[in-house]
Protein backbone atom coordinates (compact mmCIF):
# COMPACT_ATOMS: atom_id res chain seq x y z
CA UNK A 1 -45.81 -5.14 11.09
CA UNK A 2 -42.87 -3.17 9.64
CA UNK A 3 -40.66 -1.32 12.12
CA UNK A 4 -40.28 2.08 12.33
CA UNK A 5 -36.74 3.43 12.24
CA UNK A 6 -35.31 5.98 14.62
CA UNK A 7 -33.93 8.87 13.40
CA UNK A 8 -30.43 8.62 12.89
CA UNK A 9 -27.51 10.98 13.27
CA UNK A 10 -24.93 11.17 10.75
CA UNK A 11 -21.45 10.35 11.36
CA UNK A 12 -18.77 13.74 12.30
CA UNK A 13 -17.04 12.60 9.36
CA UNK A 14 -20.24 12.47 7.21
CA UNK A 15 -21.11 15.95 8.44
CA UNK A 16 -18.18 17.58 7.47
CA UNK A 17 -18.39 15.95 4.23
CA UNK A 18 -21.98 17.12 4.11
CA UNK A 19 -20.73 20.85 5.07
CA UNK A 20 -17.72 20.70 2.74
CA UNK A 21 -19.80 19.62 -0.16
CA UNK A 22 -22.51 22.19 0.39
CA UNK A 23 -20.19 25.11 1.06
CA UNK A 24 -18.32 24.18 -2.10
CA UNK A 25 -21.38 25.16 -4.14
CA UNK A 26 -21.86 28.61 -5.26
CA UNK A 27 -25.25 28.92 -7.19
CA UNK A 28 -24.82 31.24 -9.92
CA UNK A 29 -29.12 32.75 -10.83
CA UNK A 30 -27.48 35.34 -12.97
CA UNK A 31 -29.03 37.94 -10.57
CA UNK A 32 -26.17 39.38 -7.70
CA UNK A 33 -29.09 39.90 -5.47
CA UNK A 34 -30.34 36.34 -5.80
CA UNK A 35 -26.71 34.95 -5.44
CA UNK A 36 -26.03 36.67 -2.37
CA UNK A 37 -29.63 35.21 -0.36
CA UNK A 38 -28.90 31.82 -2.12
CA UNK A 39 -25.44 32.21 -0.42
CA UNK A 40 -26.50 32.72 2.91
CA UNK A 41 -29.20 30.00 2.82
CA UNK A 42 -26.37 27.62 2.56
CA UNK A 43 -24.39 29.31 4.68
CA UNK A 44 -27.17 28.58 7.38
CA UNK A 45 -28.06 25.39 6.23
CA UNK A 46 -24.19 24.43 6.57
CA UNK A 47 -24.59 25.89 10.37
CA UNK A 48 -27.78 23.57 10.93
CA UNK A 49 -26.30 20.72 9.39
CA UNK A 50 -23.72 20.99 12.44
CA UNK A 51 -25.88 22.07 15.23
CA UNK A 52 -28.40 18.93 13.92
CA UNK A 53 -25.24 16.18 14.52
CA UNK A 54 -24.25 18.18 17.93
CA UNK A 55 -28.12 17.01 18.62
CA UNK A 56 -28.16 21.08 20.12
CA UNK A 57 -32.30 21.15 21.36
CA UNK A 58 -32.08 24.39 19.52
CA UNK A 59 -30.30 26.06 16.34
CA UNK A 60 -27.23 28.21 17.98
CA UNK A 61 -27.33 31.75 16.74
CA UNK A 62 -25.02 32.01 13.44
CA UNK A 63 -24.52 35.54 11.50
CA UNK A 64 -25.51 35.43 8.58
CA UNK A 65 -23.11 35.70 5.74
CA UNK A 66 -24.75 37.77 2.85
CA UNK A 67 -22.73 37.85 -0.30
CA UNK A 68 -22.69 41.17 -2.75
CA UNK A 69 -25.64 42.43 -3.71
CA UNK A 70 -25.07 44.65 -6.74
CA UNK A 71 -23.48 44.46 -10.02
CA UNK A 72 -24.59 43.38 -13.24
CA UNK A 73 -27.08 40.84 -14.15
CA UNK A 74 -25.64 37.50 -16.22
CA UNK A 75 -26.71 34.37 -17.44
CA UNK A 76 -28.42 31.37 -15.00
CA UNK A 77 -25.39 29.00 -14.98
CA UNK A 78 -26.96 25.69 -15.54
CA UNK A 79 -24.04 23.69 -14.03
CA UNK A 80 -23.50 25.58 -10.83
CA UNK A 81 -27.61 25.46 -10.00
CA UNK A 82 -27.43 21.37 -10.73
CA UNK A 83 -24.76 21.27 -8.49
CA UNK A 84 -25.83 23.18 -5.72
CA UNK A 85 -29.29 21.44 -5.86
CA UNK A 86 -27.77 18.01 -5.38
CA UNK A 87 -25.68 18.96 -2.48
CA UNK A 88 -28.92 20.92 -1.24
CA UNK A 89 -30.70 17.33 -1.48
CA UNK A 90 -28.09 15.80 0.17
CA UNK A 91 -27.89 18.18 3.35
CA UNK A 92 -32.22 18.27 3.49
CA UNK A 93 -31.92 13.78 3.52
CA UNK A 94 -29.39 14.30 6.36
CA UNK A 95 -31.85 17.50 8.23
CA UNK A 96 -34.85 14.97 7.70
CA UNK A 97 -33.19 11.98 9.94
CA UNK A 98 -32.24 14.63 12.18
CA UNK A 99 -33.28 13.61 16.10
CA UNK A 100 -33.54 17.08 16.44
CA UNK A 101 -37.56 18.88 16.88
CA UNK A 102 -36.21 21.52 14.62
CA UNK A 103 -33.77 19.71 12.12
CA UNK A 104 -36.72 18.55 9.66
CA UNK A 105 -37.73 22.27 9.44
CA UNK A 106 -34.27 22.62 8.07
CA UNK A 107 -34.11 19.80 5.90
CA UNK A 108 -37.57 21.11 3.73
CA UNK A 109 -35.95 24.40 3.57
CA UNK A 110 -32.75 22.48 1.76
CA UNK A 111 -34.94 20.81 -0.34
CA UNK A 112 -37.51 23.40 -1.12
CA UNK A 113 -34.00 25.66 -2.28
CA UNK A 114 -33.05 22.82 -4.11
CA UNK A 115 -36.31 22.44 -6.05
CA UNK A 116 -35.91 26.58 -6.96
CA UNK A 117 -32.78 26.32 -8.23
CA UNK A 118 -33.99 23.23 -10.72
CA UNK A 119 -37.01 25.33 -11.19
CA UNK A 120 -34.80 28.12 -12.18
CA UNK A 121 -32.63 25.69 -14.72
CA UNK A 122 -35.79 24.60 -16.33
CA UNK A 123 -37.51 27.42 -16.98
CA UNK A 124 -34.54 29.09 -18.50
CA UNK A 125 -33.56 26.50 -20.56
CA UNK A 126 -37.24 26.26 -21.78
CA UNK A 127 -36.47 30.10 -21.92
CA UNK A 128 -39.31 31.10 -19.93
CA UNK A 129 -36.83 32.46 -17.39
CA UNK A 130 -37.59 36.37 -18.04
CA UNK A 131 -36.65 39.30 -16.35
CA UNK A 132 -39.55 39.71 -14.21
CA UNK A 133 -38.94 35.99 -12.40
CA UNK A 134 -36.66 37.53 -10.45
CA UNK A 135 -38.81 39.37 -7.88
CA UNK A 136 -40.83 35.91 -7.60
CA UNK A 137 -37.48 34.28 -6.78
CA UNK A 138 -36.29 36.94 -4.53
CA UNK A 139 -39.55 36.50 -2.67
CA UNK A 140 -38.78 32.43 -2.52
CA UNK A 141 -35.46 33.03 -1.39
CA UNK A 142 -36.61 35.70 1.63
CA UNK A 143 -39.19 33.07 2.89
CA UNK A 144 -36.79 30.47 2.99
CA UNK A 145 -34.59 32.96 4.97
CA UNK A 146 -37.85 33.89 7.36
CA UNK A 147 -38.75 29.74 7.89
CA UNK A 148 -34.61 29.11 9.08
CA UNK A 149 -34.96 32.41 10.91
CA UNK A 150 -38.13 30.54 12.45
CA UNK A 151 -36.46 27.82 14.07
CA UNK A 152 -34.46 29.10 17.04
């Protein structure tokens, strides 16, 4: 019979690596509005990552950091969006091992962000990525805020 594992905790050295590498990301949708939330998801992800290794029975409260919301709309940067959705997959593995109750709640958050932002990169270079996607994504972006928000 195979054994189940525990769920492990990573390393204080792993975490900050964790941390650094997802804070190091900065997801560029080509819509300021859609930056900023996508900011402060991994702002708060970065924040859960720590209170998950601190094994804290519950999220401590963390402001949330909001980035500018305004100016003109640009192009999806492909590279940025790969990027942050790789460290995003890294940080949700890490949530999922979590000992915590709350940590896998994280970790699908992470990984449901990271599977946007690919979603996001696909469609646009398919160039299917109109205009109007971006109240859909906004929408994505707020529930993902509401399910972190949902854990302490």
């Amino acid at each position: 019979m195979p054994q189940l594992r525990e769920p492990t905790t990573p390393t204080s050295a792993a975490v900050a690596a964790l941390v650094d590498d997802l804070q190091g990301t900065a997801a560029d949708l080509g819509w300021s509005q859609a930056n900023g939330l996508v900011d402060a998801l991994i702002d708060s992800l970065a924040h859960l990552l720590v209170d998950a290794a601190a094994q804290r029975p519950q999220p401590g409260p963390h402001p949330q950091v909001v980035g500018a919301i305004g100016g003109p709309d640009g192009p999806l940067d492909h590279a940025s969006c790969r990027t942050a959705s790789s460290a995003l997959r890294r940080t949700g593995a890490a949530l999922l091992r979590g000992s915590t109750s709350w940590a896998p709640g994280a970790g699908e958050v992470a990984l449901d962000l990271a599977d946007l932002l690919e979603e996001c990169v696909e469609q646009e270079r398919l160039r299917r990525l109109r205009p109007g996607a971006k109240s859909v994504v906004v929408r994505r972006l707020l529930s993902f805020q509401r399910r972190l928000h949902g854990l302490t």
